[in-house]
PDB file of N, CA and C in Angstrom:
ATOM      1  N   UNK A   1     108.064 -66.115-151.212  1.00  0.00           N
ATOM      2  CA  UNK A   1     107.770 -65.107-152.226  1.00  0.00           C
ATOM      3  C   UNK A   1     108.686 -63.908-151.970  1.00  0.00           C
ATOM      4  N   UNK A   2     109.312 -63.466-152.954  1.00  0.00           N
ATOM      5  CA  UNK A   2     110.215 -62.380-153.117  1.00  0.00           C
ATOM      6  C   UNK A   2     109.476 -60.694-153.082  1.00  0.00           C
ATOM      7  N   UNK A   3     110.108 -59.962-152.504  1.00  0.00           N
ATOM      8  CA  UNK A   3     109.163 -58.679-153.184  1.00  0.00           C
ATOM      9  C   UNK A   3     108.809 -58.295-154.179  1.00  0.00           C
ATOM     10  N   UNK A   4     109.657 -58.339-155.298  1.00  0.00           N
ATOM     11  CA  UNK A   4     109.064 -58.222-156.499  1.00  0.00           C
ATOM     12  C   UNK A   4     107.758 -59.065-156.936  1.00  0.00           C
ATOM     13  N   UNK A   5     107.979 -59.843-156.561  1.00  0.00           N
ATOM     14  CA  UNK A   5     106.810 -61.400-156.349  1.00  0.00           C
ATOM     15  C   UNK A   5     105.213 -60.692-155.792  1.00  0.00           C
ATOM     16  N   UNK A   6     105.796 -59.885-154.398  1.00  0.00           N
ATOM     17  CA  UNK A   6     104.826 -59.469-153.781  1.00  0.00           C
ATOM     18  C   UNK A   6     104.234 -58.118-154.138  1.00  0.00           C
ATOM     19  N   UNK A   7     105.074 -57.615-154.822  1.00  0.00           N
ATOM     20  CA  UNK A   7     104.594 -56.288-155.577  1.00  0.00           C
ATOM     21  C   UNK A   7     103.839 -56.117-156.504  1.00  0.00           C
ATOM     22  N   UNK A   8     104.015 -57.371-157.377  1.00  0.00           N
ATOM     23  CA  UNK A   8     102.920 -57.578-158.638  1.00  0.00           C
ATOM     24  C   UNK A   8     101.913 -57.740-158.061  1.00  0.00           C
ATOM     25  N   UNK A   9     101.626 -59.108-157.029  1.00  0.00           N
ATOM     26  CA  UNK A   9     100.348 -59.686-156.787  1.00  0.00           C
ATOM     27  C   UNK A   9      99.713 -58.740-156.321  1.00  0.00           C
ATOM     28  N   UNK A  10      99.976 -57.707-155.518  1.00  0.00           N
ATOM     29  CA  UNK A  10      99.671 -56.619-154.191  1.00  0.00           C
ATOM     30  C   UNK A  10      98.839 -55.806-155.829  1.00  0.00           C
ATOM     31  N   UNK A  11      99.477 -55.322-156.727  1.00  0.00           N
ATOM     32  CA  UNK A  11      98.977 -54.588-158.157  1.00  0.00           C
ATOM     33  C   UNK A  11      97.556 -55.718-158.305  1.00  0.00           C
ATOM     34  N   UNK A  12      98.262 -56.471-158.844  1.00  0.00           N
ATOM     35  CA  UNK A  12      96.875 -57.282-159.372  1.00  0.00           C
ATOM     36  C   UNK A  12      95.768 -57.326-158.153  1.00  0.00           C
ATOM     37  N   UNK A  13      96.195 -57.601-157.081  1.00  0.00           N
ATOM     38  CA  UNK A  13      94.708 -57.512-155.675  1.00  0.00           C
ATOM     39  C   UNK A  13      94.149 -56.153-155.642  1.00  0.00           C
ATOM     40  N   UNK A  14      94.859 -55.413-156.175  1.00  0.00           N
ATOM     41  CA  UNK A  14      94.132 -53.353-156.533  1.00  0.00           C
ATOM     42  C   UNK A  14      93.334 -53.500-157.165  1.00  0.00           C
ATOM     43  N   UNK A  15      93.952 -54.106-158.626  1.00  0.00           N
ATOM     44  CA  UNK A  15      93.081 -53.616-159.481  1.00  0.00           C
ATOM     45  C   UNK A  15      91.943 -54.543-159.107  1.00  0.00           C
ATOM     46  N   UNK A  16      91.790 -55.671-159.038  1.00  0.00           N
ATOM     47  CA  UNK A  16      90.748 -56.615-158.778  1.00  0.00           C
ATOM     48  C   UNK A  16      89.671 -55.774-157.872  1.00  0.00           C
ATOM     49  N   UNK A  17      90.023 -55.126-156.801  1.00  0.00           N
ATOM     50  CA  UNK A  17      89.305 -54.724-155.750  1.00  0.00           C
ATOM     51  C   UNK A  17      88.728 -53.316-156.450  1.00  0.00           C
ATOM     52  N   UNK A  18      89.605 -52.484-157.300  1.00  0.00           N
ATOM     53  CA  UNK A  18      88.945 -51.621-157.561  1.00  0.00           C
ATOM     54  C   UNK A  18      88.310 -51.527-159.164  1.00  0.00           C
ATOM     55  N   UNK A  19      88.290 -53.045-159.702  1.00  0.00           N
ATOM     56  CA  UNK A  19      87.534 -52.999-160.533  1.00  0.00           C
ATOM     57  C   UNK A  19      88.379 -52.538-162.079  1.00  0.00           C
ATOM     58  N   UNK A  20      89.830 -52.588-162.237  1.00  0.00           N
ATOM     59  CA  UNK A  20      90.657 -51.854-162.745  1.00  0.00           C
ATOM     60  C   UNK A  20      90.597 -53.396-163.636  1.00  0.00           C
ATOM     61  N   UNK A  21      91.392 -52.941-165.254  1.00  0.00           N
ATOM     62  CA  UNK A  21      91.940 -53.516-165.738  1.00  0.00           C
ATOM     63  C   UNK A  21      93.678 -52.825-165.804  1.00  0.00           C
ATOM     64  N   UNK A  22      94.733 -53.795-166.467  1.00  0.00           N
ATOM     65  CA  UNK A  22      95.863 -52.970-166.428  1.00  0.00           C
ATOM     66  C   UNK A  22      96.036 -51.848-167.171  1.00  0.00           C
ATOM     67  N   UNK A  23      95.017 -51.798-168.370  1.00  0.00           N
ATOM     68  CA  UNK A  23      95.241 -50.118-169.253  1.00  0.00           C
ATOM     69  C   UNK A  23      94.321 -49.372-168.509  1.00  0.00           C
ATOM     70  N   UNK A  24      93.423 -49.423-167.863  1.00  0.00           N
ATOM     71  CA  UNK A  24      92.279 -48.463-166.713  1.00  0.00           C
ATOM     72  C   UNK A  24      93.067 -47.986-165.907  1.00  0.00           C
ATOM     73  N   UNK A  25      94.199 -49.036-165.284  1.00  0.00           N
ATOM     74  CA  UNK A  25      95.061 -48.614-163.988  1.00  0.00           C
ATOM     75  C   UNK A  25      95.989 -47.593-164.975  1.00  0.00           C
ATOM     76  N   UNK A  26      96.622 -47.868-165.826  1.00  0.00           N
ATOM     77  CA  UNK A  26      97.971 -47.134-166.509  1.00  0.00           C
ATOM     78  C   UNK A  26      97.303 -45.869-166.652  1.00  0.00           C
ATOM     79  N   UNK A  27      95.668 -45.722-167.515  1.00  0.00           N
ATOM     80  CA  UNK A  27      95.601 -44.012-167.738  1.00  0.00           C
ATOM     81  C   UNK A  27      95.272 -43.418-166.614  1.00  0.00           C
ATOM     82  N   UNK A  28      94.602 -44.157-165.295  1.00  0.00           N
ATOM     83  CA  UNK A  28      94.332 -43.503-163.934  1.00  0.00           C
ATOM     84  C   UNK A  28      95.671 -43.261-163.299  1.00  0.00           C
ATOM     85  N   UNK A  29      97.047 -43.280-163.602  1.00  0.00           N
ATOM     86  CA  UNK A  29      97.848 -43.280-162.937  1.00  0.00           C
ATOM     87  C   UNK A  29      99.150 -42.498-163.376  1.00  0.00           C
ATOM     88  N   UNK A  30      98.608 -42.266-164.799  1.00  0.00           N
ATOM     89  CA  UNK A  30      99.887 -42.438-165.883  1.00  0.00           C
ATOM     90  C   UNK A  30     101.343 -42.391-166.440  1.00  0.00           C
ATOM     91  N   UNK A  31     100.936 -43.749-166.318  1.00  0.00           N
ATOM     92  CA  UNK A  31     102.024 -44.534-166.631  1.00  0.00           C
ATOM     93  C   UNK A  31     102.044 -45.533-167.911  1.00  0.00           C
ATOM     94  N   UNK A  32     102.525 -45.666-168.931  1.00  0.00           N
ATOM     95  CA  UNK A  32     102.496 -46.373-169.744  1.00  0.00           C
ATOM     96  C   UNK A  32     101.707 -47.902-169.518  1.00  0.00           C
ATOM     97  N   UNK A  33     101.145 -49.013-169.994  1.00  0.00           N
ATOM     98  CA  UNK A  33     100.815 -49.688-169.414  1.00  0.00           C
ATOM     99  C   UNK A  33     101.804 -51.059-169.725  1.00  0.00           C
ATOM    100  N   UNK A  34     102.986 -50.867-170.607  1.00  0.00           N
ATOM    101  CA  UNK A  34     103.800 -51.543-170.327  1.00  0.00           C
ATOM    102  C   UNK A  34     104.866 -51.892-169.081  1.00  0.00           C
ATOM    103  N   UNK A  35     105.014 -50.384-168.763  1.00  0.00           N
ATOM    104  CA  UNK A  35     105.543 -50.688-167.215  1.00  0.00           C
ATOM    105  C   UNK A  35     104.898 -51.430-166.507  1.00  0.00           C
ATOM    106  N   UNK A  36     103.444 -51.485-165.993  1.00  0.00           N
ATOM    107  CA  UNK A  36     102.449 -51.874-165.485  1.00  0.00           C
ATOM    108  C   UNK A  36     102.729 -53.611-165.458  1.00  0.00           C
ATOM    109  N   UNK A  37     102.409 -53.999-166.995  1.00  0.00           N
ATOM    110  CA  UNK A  37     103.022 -55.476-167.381  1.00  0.00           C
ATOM    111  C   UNK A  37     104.306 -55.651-167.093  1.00  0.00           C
ATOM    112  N   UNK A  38     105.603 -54.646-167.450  1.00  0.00           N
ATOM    113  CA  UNK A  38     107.125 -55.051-167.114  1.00  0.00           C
ATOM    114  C   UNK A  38     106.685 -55.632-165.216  1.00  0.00           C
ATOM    115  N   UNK A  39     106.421 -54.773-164.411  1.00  0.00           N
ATOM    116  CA  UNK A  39     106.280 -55.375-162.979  1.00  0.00           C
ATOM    117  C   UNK A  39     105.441 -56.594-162.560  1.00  0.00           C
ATOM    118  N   UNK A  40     104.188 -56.602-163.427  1.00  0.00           N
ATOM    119  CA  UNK A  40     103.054 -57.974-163.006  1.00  0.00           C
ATOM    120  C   UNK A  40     104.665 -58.919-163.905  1.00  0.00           C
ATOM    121  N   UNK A  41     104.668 -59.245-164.759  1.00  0.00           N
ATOM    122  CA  UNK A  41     105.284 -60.490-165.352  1.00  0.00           C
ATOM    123  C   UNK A  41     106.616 -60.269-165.192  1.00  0.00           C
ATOM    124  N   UNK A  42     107.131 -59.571-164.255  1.00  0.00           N
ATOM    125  CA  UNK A  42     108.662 -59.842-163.529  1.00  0.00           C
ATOM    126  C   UNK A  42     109.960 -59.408-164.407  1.00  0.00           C
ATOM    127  N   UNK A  43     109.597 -58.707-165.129  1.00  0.00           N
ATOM    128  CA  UNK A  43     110.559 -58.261-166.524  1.00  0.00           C
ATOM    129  C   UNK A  43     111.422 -56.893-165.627  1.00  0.00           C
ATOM    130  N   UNK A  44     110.466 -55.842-165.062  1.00  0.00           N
ATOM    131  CA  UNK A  44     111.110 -55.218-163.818  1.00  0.00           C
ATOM    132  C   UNK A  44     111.278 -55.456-162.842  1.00  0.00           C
ATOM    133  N   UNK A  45     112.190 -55.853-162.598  1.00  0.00           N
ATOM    134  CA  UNK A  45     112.380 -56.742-161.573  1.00  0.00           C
ATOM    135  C   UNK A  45     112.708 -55.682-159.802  1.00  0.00           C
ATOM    136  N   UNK A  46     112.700 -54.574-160.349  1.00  0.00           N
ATOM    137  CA  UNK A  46     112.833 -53.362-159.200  1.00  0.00           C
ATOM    138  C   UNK A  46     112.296 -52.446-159.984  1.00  0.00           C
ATOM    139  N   UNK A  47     110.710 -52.260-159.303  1.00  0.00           N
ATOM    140  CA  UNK A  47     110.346 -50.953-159.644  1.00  0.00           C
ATOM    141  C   UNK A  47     110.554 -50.022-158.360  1.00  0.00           C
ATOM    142  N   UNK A  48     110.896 -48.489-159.082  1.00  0.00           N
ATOM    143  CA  UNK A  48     111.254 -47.435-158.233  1.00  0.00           C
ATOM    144  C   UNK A  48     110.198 -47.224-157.530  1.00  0.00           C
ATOM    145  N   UNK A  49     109.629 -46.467-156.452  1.00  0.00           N
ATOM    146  CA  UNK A  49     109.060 -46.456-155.370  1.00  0.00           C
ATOM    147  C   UNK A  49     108.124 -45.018-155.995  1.00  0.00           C
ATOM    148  N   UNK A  50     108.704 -44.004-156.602  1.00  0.00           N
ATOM    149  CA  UNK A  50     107.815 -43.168-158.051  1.00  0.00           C
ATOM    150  C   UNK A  50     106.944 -43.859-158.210  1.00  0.00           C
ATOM    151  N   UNK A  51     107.254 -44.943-159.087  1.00  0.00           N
ATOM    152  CA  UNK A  51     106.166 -45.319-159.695  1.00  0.00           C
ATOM    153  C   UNK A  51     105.128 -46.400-159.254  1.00  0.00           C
ATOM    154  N   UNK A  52     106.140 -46.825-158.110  1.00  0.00           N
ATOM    155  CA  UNK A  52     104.697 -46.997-157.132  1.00  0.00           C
ATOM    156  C   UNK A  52     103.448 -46.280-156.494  1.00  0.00           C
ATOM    157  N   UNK A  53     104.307 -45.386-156.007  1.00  0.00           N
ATOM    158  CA  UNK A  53     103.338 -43.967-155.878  1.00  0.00           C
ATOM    159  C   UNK A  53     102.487 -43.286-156.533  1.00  0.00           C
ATOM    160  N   UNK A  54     103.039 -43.467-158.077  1.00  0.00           N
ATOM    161  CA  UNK A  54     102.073 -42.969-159.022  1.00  0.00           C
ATOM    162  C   UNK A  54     100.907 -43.946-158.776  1.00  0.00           C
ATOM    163  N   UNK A  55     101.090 -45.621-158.767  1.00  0.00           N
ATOM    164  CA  UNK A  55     100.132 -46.352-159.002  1.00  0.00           C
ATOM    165  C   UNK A  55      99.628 -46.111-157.883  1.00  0.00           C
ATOM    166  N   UNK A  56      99.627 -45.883-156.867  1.00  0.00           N
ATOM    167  CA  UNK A  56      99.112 -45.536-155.728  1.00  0.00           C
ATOM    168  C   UNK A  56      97.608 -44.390-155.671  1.00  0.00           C
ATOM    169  N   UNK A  57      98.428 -43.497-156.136  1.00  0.00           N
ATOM    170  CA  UNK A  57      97.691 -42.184-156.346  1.00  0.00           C
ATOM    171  C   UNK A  57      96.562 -42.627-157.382  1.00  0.00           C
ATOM    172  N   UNK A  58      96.983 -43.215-158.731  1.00  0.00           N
ATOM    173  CA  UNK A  58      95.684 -43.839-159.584  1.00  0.00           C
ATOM    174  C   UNK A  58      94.935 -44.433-158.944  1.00  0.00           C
ATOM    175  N   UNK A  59      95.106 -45.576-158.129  1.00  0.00           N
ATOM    176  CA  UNK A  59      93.842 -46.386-157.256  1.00  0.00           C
ATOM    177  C   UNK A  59      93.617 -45.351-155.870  1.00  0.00           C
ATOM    178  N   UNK A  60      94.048 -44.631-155.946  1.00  0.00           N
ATOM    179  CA  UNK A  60      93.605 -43.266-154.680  1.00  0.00           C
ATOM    180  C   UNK A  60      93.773 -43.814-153.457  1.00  0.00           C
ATOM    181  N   UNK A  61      94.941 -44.508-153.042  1.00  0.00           N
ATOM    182  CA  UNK A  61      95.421 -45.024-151.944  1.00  0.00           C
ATOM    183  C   UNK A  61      96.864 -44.341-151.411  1.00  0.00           C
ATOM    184  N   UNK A  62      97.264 -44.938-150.231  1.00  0.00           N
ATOM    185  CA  UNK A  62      98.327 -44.144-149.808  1.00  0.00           C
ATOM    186  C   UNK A  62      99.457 -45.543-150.203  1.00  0.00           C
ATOM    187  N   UNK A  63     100.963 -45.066-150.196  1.00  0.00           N
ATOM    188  CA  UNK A  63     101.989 -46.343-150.112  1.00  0.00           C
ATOM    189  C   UNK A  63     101.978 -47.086-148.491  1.00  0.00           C
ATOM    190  N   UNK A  64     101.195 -46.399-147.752  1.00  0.00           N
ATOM    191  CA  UNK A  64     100.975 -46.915-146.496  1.00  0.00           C
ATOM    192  C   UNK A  64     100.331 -48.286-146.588  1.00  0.00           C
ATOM    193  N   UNK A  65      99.218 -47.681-147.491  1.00  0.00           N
ATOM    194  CA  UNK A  65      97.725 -48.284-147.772  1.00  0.00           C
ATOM    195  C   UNK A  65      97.953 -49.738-148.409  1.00  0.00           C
ATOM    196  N   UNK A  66      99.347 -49.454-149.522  1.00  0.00           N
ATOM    197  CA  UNK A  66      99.605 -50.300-150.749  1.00  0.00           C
ATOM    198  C   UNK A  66     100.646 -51.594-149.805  1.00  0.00           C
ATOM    199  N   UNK A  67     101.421 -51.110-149.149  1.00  0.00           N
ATOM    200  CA  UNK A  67     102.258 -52.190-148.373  1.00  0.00           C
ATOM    201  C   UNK A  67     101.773 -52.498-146.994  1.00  0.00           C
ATOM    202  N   UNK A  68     100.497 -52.501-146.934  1.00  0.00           N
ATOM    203  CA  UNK A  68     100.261 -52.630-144.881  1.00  0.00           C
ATOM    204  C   UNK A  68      99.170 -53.841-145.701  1.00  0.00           C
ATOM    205  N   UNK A  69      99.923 -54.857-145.578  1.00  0.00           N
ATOM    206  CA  UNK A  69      99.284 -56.513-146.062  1.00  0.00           C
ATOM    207  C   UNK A  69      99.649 -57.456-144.815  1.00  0.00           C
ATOM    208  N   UNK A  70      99.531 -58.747-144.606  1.00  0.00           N
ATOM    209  CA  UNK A  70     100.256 -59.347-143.853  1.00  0.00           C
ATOM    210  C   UNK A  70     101.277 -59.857-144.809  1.00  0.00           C
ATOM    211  N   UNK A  71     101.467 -60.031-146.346  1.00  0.00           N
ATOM    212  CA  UNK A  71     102.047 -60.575-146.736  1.00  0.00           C
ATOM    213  C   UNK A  71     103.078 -59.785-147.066  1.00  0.00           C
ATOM    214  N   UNK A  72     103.342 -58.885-146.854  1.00  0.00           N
ATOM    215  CA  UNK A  72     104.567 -58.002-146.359  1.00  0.00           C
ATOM    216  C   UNK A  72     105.062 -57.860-145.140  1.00  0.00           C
ATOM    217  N   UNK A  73     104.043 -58.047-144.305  1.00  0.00           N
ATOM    218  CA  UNK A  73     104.590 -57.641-143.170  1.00  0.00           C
ATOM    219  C   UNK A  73     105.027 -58.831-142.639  1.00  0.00           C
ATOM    220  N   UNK A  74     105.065 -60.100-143.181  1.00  0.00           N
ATOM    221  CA  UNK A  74     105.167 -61.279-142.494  1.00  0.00           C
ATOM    222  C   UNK A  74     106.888 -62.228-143.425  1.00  0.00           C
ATOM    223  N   UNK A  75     107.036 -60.708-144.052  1.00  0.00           N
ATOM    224  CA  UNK A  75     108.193 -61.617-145.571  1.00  0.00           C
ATOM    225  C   UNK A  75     109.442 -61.665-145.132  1.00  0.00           C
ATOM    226  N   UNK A  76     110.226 -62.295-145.269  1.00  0.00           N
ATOM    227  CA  UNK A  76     111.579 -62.695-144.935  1.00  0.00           C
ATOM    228  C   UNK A  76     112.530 -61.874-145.091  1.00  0.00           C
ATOM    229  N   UNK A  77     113.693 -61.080-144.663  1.00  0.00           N
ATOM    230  CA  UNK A  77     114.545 -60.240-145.000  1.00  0.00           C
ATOM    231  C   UNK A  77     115.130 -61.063-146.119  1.00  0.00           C
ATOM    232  N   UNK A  78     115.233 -59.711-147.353  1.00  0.00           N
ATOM    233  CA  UNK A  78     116.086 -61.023-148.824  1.00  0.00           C
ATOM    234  C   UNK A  78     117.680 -60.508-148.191  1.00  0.00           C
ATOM    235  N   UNK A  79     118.342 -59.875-147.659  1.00  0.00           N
ATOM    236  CA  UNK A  79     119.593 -59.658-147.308  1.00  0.00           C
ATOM    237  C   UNK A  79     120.434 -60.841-146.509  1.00  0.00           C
ATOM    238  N   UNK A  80     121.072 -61.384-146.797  1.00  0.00           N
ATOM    239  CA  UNK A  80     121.074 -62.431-145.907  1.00  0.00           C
ATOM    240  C   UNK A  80     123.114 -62.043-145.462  1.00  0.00           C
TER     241      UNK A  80
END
């Protein structure tokens, strides 16, 4: 799994946990909720680290909070 890969799912395991749908997450965060969809369905394929943060701040977590998974911490360097 790619980061972008892991960035969506990591979104979708938020909202799940906090009970969010993707337009609940977009006005708690705000951000359009097409961006929201451009990152789950891979259309952005690099979202800026902003607007991670924003989504961050909507589910009231830290970017600490948002990337300290094992499935980040366990992912392959893509640089090869």
């Amino acid at each position: 799994m790619n980061t972008q890969e892991l960035v969506a799912l990591r979104i979708q395991q938020l909202c799940a946990e906090h009970g969010y749908n993707l337009h609940q997450l977009a006005r708690a965060c705000g951000v359009p909720p097409s961006t929201i969809k451009n990152i789950i369905h891979g259309v952005s394929r690099n979202p800026g680290i902003v607007t991670i943060k924003l989504l961050c701040d909507g589910l009231g977590i830290s970017l600490y909070d948002f990337f300290d998974t094992d499935a980040f911490r366990q992912m392959q360097q893509e640089l090869k």
